[in-house]
Protein backbone atom coordinates (compact mmCIF):
# COMPACT_ATOMS: atom_id res chain seq x y z
CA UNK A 1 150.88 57.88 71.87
CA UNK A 2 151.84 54.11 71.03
CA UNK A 3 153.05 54.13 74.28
CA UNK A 4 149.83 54.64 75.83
CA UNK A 5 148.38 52.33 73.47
CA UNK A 6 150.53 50.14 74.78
CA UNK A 7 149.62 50.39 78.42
CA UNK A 8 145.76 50.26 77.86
CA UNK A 9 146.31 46.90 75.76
CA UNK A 10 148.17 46.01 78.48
CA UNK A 11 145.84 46.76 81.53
CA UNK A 12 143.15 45.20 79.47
CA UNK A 13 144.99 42.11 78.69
CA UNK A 14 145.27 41.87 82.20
CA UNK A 15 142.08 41.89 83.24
CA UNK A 16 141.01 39.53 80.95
CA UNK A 17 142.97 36.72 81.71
CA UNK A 18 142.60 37.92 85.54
CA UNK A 19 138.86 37.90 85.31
CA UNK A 20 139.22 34.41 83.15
CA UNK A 21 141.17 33.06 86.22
CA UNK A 22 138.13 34.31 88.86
CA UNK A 23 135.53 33.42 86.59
CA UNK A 24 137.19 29.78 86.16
CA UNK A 25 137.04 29.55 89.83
CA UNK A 26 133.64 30.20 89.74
CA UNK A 27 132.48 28.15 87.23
CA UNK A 28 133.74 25.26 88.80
CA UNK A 29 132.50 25.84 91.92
CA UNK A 30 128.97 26.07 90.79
CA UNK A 31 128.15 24.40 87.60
CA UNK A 32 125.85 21.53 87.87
CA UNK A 33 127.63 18.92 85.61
CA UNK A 34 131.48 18.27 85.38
CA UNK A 35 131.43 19.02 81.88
CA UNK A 36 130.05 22.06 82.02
CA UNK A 37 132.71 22.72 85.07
CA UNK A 38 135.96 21.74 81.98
CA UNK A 39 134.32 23.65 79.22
CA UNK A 40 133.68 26.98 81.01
CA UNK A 41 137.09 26.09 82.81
CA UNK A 42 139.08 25.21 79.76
CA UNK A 43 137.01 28.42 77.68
CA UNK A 44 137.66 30.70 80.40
CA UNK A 45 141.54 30.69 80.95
CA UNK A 46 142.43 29.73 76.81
CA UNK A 47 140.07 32.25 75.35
CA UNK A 48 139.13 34.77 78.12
CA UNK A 49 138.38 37.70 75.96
CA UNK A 50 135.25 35.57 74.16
CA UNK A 51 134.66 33.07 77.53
CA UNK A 52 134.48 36.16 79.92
CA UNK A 53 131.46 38.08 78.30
CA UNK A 54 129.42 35.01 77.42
CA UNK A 55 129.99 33.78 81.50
CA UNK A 56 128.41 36.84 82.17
CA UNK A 57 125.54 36.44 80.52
CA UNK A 58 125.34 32.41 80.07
CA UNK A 59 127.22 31.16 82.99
CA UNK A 60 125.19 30.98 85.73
CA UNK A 61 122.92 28.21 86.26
CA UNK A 62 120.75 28.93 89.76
CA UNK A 63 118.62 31.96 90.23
CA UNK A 64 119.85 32.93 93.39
CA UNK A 65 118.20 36.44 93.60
CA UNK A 66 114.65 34.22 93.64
CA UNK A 67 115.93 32.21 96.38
CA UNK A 68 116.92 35.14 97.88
CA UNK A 69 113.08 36.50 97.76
CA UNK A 70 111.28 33.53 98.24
CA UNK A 71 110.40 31.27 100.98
CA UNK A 72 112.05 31.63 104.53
CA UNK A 73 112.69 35.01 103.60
CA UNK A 74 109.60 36.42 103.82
CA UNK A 75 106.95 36.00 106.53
CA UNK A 76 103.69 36.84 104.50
CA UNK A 77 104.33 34.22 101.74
CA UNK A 78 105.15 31.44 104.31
CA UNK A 79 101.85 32.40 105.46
CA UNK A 80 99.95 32.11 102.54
CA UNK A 81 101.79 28.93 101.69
CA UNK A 82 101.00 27.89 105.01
CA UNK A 83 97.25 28.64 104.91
CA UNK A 84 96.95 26.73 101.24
CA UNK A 85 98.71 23.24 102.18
CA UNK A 86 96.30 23.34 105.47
CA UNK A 87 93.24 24.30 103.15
CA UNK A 88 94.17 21.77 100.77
CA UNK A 89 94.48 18.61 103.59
CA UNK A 90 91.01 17.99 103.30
CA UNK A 91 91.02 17.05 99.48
CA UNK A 92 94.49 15.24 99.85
CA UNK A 93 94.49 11.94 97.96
CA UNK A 94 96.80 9.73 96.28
CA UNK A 95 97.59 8.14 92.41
CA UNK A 96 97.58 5.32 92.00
CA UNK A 97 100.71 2.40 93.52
CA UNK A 98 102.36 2.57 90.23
CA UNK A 99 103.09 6.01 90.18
CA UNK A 100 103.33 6.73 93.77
CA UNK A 101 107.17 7.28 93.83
CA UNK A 102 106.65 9.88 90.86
CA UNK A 103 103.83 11.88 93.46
CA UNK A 104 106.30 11.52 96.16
CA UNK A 105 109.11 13.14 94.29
CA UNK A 106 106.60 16.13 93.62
CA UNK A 107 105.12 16.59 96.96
CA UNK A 108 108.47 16.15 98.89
CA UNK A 109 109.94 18.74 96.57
CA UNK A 110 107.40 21.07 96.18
CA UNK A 111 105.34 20.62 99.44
CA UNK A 112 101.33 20.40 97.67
CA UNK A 113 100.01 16.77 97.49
CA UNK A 114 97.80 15.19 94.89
CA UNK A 115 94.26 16.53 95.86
CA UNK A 116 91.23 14.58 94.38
CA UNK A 117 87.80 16.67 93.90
CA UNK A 118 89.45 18.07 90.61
CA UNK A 119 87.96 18.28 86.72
CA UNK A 120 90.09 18.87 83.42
CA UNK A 121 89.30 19.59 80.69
CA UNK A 122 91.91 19.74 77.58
CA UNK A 123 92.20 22.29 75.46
CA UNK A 124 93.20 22.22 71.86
CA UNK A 125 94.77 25.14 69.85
CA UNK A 126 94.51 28.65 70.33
CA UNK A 127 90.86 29.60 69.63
CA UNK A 128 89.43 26.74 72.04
CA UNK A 129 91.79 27.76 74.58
CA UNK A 130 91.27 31.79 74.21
CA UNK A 131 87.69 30.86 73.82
CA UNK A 132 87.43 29.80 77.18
CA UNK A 133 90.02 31.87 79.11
CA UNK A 134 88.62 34.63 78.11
CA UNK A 135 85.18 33.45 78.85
CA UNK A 136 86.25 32.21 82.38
CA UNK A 137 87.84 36.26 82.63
CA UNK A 138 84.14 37.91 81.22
CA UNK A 139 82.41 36.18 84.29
CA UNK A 140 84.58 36.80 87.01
CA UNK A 141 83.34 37.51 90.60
CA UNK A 142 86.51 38.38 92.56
CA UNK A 143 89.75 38.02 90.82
CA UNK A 144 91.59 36.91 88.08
CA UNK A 145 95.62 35.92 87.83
CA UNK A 146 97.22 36.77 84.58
CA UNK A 147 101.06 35.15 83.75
CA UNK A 148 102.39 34.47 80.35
CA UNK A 149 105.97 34.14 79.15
CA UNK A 150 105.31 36.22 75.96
CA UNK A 151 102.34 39.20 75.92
CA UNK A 152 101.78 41.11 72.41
CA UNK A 153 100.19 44.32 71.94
CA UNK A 154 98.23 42.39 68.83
CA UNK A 155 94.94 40.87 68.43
CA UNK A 156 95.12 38.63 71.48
CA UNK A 157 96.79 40.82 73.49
CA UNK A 158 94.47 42.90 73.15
CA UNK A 159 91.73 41.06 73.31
CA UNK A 160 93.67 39.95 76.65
CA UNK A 161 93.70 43.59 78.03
CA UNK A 162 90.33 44.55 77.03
CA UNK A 163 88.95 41.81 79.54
CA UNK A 164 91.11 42.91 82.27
CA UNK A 165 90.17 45.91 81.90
CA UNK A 166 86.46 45.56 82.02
CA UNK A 167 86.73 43.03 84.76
CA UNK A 168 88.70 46.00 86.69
CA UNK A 169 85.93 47.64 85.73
CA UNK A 170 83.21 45.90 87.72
CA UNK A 171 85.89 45.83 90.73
CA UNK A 172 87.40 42.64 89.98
CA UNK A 173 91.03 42.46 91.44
CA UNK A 174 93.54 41.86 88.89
CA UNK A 175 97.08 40.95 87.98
CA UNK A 176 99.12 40.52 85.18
CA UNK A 177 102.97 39.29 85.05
CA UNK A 178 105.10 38.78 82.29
CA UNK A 179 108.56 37.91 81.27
CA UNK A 180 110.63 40.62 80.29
CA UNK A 181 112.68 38.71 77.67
CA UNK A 182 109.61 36.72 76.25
CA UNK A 183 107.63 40.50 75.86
CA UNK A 184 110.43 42.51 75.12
CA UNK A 185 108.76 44.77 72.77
CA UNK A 186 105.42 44.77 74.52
CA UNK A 187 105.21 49.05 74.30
CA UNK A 188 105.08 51.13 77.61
CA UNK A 189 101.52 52.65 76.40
CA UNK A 190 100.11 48.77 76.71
CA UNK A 191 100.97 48.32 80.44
CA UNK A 192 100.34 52.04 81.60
CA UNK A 193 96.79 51.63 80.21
CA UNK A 194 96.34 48.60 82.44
CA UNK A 195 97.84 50.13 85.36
CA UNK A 196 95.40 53.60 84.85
CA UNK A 197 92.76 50.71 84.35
CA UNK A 198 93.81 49.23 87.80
CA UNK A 199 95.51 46.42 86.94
CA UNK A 200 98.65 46.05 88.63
CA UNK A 201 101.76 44.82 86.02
CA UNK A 202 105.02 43.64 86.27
CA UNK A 203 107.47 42.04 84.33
CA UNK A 204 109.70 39.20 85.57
CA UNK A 205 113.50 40.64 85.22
CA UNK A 206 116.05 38.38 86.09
CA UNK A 207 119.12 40.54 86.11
CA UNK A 208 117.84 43.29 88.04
CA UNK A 209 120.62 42.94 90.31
CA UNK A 210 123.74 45.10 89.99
CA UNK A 211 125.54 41.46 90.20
CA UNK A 212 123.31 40.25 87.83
CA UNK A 213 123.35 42.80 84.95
CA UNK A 214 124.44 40.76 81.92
CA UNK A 215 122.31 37.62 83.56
CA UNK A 216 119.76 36.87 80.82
CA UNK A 217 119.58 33.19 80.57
CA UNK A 218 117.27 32.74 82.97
CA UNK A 219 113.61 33.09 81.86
CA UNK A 220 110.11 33.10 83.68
CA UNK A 221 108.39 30.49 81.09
CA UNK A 222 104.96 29.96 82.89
CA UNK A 223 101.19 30.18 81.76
CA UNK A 224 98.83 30.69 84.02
CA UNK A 225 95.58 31.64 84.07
CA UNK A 226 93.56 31.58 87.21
CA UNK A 227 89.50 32.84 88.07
CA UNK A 228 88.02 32.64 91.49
CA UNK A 229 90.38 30.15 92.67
CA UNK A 230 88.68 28.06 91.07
CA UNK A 231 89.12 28.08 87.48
CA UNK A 232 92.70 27.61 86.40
CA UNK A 233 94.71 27.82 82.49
CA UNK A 234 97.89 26.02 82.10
CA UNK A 235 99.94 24.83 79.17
CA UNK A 236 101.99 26.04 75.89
CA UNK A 237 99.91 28.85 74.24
CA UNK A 238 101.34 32.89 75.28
CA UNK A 239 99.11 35.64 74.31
CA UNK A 240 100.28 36.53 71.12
CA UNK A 241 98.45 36.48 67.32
CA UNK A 242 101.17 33.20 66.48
CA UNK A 243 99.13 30.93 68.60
CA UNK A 244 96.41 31.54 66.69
CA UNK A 245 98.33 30.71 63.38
CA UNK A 246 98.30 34.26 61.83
CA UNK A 247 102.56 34.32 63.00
CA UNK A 248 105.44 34.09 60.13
CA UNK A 249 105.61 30.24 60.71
CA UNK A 250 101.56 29.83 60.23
CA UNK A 251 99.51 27.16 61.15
CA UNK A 252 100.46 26.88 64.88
CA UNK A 253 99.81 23.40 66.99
CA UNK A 254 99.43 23.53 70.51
CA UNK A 255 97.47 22.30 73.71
CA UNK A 256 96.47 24.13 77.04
CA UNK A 257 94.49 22.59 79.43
CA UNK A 258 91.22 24.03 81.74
CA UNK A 259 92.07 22.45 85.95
CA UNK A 260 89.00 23.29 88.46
CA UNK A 261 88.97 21.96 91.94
CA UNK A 262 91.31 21.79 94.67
CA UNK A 263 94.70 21.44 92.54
CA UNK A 264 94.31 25.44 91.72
CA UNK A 265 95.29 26.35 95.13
CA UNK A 266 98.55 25.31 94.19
CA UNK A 267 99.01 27.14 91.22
CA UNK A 268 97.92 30.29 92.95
CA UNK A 269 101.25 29.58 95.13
CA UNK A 270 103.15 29.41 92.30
CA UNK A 271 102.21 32.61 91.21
CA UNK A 272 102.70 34.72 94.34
CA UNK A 273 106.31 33.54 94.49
CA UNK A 274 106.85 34.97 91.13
CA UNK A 275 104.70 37.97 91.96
CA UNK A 276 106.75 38.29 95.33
CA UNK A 277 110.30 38.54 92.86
CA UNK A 278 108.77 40.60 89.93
CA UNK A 279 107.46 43.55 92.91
CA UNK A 280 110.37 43.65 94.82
CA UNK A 281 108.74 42.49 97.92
CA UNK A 282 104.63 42.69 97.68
CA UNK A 283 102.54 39.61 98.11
CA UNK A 284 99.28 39.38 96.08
CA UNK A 285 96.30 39.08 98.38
CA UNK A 286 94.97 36.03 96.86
CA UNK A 287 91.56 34.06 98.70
CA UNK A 288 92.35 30.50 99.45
CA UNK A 289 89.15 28.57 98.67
CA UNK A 290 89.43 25.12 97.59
CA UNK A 291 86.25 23.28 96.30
CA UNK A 292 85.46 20.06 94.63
CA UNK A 293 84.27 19.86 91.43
CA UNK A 294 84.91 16.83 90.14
CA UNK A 295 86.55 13.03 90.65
CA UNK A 296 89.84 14.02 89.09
CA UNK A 297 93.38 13.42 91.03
CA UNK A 298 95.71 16.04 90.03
CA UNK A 299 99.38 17.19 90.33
CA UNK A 300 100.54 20.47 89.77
CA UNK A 301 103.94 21.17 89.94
CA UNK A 302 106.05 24.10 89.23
CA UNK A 303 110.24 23.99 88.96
CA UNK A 304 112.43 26.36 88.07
CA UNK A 305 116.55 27.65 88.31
CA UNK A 306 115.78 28.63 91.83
CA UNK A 307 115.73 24.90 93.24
CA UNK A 308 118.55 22.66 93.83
CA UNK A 309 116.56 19.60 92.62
CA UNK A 310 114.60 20.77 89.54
CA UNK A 311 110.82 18.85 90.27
CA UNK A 312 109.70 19.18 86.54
CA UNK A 313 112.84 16.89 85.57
CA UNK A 314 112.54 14.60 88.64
CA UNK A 315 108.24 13.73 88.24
CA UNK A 316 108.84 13.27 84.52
CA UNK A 317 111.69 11.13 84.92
CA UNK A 318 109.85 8.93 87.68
CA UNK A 319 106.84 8.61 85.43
CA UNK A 320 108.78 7.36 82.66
CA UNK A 321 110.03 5.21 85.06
CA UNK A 322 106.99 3.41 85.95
CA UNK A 323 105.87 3.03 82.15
CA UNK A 324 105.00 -0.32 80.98
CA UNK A 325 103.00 -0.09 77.53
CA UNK A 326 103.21 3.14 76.27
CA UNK A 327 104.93 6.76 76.66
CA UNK A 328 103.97 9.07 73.83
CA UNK A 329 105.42 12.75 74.05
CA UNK A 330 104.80 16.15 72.31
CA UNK A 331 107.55 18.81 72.51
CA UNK A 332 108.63 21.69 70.25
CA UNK A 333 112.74 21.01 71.32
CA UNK A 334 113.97 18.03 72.16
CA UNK A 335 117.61 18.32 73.72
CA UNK A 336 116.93 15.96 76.92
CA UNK A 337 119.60 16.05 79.70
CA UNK A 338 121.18 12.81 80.52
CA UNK A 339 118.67 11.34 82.94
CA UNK A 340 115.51 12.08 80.95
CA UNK A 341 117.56 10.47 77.65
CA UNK A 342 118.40 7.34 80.21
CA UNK A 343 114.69 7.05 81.05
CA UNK A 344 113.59 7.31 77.40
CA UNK A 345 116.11 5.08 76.41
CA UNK A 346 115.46 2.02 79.77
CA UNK A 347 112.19 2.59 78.74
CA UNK A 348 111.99 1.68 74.78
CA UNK A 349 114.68 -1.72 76.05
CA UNK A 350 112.24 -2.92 78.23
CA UNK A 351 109.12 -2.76 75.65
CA UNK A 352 107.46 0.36 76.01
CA UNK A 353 106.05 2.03 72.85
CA UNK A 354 108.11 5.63 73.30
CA UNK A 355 107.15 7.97 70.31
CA UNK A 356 108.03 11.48 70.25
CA UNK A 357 106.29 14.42 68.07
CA UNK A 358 108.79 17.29 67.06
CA UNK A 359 108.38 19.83 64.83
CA UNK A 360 108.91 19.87 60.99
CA UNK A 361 108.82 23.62 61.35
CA UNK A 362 111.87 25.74 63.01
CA UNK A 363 111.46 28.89 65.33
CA UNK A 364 115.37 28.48 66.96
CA UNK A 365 117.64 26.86 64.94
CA UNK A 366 119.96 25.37 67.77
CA UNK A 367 118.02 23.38 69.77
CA UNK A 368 116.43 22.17 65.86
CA UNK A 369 119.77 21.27 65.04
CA UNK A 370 120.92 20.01 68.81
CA UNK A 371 118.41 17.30 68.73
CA UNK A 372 119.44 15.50 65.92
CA UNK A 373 122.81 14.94 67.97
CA UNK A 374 120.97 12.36 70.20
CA UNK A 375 119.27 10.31 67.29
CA UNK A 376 121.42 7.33 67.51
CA UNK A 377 120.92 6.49 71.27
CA UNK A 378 117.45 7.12 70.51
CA UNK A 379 117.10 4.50 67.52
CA UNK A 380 119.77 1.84 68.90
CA UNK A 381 116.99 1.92 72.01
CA UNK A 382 113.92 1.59 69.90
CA UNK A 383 112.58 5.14 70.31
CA UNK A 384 110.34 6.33 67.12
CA UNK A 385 110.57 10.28 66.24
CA UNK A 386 107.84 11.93 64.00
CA UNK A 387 107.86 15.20 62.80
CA UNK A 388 104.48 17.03 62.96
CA UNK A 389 103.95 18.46 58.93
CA UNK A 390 101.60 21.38 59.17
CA UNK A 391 102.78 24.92 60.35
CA UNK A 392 104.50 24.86 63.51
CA UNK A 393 104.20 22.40 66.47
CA UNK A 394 105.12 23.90 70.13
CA UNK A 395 102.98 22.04 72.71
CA UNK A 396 104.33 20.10 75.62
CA UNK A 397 102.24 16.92 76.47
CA UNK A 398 103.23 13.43 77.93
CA UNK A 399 100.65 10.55 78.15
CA UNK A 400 101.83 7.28 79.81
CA UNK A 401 100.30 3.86 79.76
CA UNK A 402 96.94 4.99 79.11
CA UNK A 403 96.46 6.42 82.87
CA UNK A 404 98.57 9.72 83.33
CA UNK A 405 98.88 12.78 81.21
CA UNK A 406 100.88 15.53 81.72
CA UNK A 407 100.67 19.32 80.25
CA UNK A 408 102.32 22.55 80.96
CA UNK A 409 104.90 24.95 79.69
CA UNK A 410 107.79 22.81 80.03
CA UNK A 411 109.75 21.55 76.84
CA UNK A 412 111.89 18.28 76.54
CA UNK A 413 114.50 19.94 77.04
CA UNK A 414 117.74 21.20 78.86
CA UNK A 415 116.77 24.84 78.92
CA UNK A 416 113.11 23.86 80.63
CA UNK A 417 114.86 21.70 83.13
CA UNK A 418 117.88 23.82 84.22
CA UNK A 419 116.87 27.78 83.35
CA UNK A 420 113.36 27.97 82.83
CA UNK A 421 110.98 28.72 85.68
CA UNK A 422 107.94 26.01 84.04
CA UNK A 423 104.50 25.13 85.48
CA UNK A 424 102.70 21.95 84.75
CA UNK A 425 100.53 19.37 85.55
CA UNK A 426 99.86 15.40 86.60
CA UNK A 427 96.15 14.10 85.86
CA UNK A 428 95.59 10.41 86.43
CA UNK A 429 92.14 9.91 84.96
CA UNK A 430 91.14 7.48 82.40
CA UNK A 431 88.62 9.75 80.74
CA UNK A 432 91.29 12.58 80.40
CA UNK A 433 94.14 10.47 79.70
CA UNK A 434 91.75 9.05 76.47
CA UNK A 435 91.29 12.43 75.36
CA UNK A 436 94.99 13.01 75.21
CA UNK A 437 95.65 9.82 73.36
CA UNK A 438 92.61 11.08 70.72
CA UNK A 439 94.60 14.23 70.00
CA UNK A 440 98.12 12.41 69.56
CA UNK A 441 96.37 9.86 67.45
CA UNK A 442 95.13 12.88 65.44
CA UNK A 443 98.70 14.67 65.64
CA UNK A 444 100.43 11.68 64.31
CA UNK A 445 98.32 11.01 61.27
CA UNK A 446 99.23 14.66 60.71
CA UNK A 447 103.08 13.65 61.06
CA UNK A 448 105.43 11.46 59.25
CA UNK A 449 108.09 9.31 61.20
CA UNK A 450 111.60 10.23 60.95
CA UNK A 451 114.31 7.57 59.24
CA UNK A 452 116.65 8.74 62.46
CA UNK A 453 119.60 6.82 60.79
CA UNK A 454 119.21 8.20 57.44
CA UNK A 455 118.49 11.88 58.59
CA UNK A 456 121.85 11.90 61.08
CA UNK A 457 124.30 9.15 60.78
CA UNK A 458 124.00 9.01 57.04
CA UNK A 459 123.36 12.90 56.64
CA UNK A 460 126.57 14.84 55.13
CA UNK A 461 129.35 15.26 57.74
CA UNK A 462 129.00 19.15 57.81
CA UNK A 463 125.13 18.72 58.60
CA UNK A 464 126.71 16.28 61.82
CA UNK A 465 129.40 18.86 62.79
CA UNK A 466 126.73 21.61 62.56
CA UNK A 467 124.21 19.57 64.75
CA UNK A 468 127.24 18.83 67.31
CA UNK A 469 128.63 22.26 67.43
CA UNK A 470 124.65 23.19 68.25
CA UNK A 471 124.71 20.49 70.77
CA UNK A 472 127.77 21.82 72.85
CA UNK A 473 125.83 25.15 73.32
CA UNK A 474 123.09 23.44 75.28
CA UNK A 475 123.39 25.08 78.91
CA UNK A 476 124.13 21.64 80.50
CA UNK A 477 125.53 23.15 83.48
């Protein structure tokens, strides 16, 4: 008996430390920083046994079964992408000189200009922006496009469904996607009565693959909203009862935003990528019909672990970049990778006004504790933190100078930039831009600024050992 005890502890010791070795291999060869390359290195051939099953599921860092079902691969979708960029030459126009390197970086990497003919509108909080999605959903003609990270079967969710349903109904087409991480408990009964309804649904799985099983880092964090092709929803709020404020953490702070015009075209893309991954193969039949509505030059942009260059870090960087007065920022998480902390940092140096709202409130308690960890470079370069008092905080909005504003689902931080599929938005327009500075002014006198010395630095040393243990778990990879 101990003899064969014996043996099994044996064969599994060595494929532990066989599988550390491969894994090692591996984690070298395709981790995106050189520290990620010694710590999953170093982790994997000293402490295999722990190192091997979080590899599994943390350690990779590019989605390759997306790449795998996207573009090139797949002769409808080039198609439609096709079709869209040629609809959308007629409404192609430029920003401004000043950030023309920023539009450059999006349009090289993603392939959709800046198209003028465009009108925003921004949204504040959930019942102005359920208000009007729903709205825009009750008086649809043709279609509508459904995609949230998170769907609940509560209230909104609900409220969500019904509309769908009823817009089925009348012989609207319909779609809904969502995340399968972000709606994990969304019930079987919930989608199967939108599919009987017909309303096609799918959920985004990432480790669907038999290579792939333990993958769950990777998640599909997009919003989108889209009627007509016309009428498009994108920023922070999921469709959930929280982002109303009725969730455990009350109160709940966030911003959306309302795109018409040519710009939508390009969200629609975005969408029937995903769509093409979640279904295994089918490509929505979505109209292409671009149409000017207003004066507005817009940028969408979507990024995401599937890209080599990730274009949500690369335009935010470049517009930071080109700053010279003012760069205000509202994120729930604020772990920035090394270039976005550079361009925060070169930024404040040189003059620029850089404040950034966080949360008082926690939902995850490691990136809360993470971004303490990067207070000093942010206070040695002049950059002023304030943490927003009532409820919960989680929207993710960047206004610069007081000409561009950005909003979308990505965070300030690394998971957004490295794992998250995200989906925002570039508006240069004075009028909008002053209606984003109204609602930070508003947010801030809400907020009180953060002693960044006093709460790190001079904070007890197991508070700073907690925040840089936090720190290390960051997927920087």
């Amino acid at each position: 008996m101990f003899e064969l005890i014996a043996i099994i502890v044996s064969i599994v010791t060595f494929a532990f430390q066989a599988a550390g070795i491969y894994f090692a291999i591996q984690a070298v060869m395709i981790s995106r920083t050189p520290q990620a390359s010694i710590a999953w290195g170093l982790s994997l051939l000293v402490l295999p046994y722990i190192a091997v099953p979080l590899f599994l599921v943390f350690g990779e860092s590019r989605f390759s079964g997306y790449v795998r079902a996207g573009t090139g691969k797949c002769k409808e979708l080039d198609d439609f992408m096709a079709a869209t960029r040629e609809a959308m030459i007629p409404f192609r126009a430029h920003f401004s000189a000043k950030y023309r390197d920023a539009e450059r970086l999006g349009e090289d990497l993603r392939h959709f200009p800046v198209t003028h003919g465009n009108r925003t509108k921004l949204l504040v909080d959930g019942k102005e922006t359920f208000d009007a999605i729903y709205a825009a959903i009750e008086g649809a003609k043709d279609y509508v496009i459904v995609q949230f990270y998170i769907v609940h079967d509560d209230g909104v969710g609900r409220g969500l469904k019904d509309r769908l349903l009823a817009a089925s109904a009348r012989g609207v087409k319909c779609w809904l996607l969502y995340d399968s991480v972000g709606a994990k408990g969304l019930p079987e009964s919930f989608v199967q009565e939108l599919m009987d309804g017909g309303v096609p649904v799918k959920s985004f799985v990432t480790n669907r693959q038999m290579g792939r099983r333990f993958q769950v880092n990777f998640r599909n964090h997009r919003k989108l909203v889209v009627v007509d092709g016309h009428t498009a929803f994108i920023g922070g709020l999921n469709a959930g009862d929280e982002y109303m404020g009725l969730g455990p953490l009350g109160a709940w702070r966030d911003t959306h935003m309302q795109v018409e015009g040519p710009a939508v075209q390009a969200l629609q893309v975005s969408f029937a990528e995903d769509w093409r991954y979640a279904s295994g193969g089918q490509v929505p039949q979505i109209p292409i019909r671009p149409r000017v509505v207003g004066d507005e030059r817009v940028l969408p942009f979507a990024s995401g672990p599937a890209e080599v260059w990730n274009v949500s870090s690369a335009v935010i960087c470049e517009i930071i970049h080109d700053v010279r007065e003012r760069l205000w920022i509202a994120s729930p998480y604020f772990v920035p990778d090394p270039a976005l902390r550079s361009a925060l940092a070169h930024a404040a140096l040189r003059g620029v006004d850089v404040r950034i709202i966080l949360p008082q409130g926690i939902d995850h308690t490691l990136p809360w504790l993470s971004s303490f960890t990067f207070y000093p470079m942010m206070r040695e370069a002049g950059v002023r933190i304030w943490r927003y008092q009532p409820g919960f905080m989680h929207q993710k909005v960047m206004l610069a100078d007081s000409e561009v504003a950005i909003v979308g689902s990505v965070n300030f931080d690394y998971r957004s930039f490295m794992l998250n599929f995200e989906l925002a938005a570039a508006v240069e327009d004075s009028r909008f831009a002053k209606d984003v500075e109204k609602m930070f002014e508003a947010d801030f006198a809400r907020s009180i600024e953060e002693d960044l010395k006093a709460k790190f630095e001079e904070n007890s040393f197991f508070f700073r050992l907690r925040c840089r243990l936090s720190a290390l778990m960051s997927p920087e990879q």
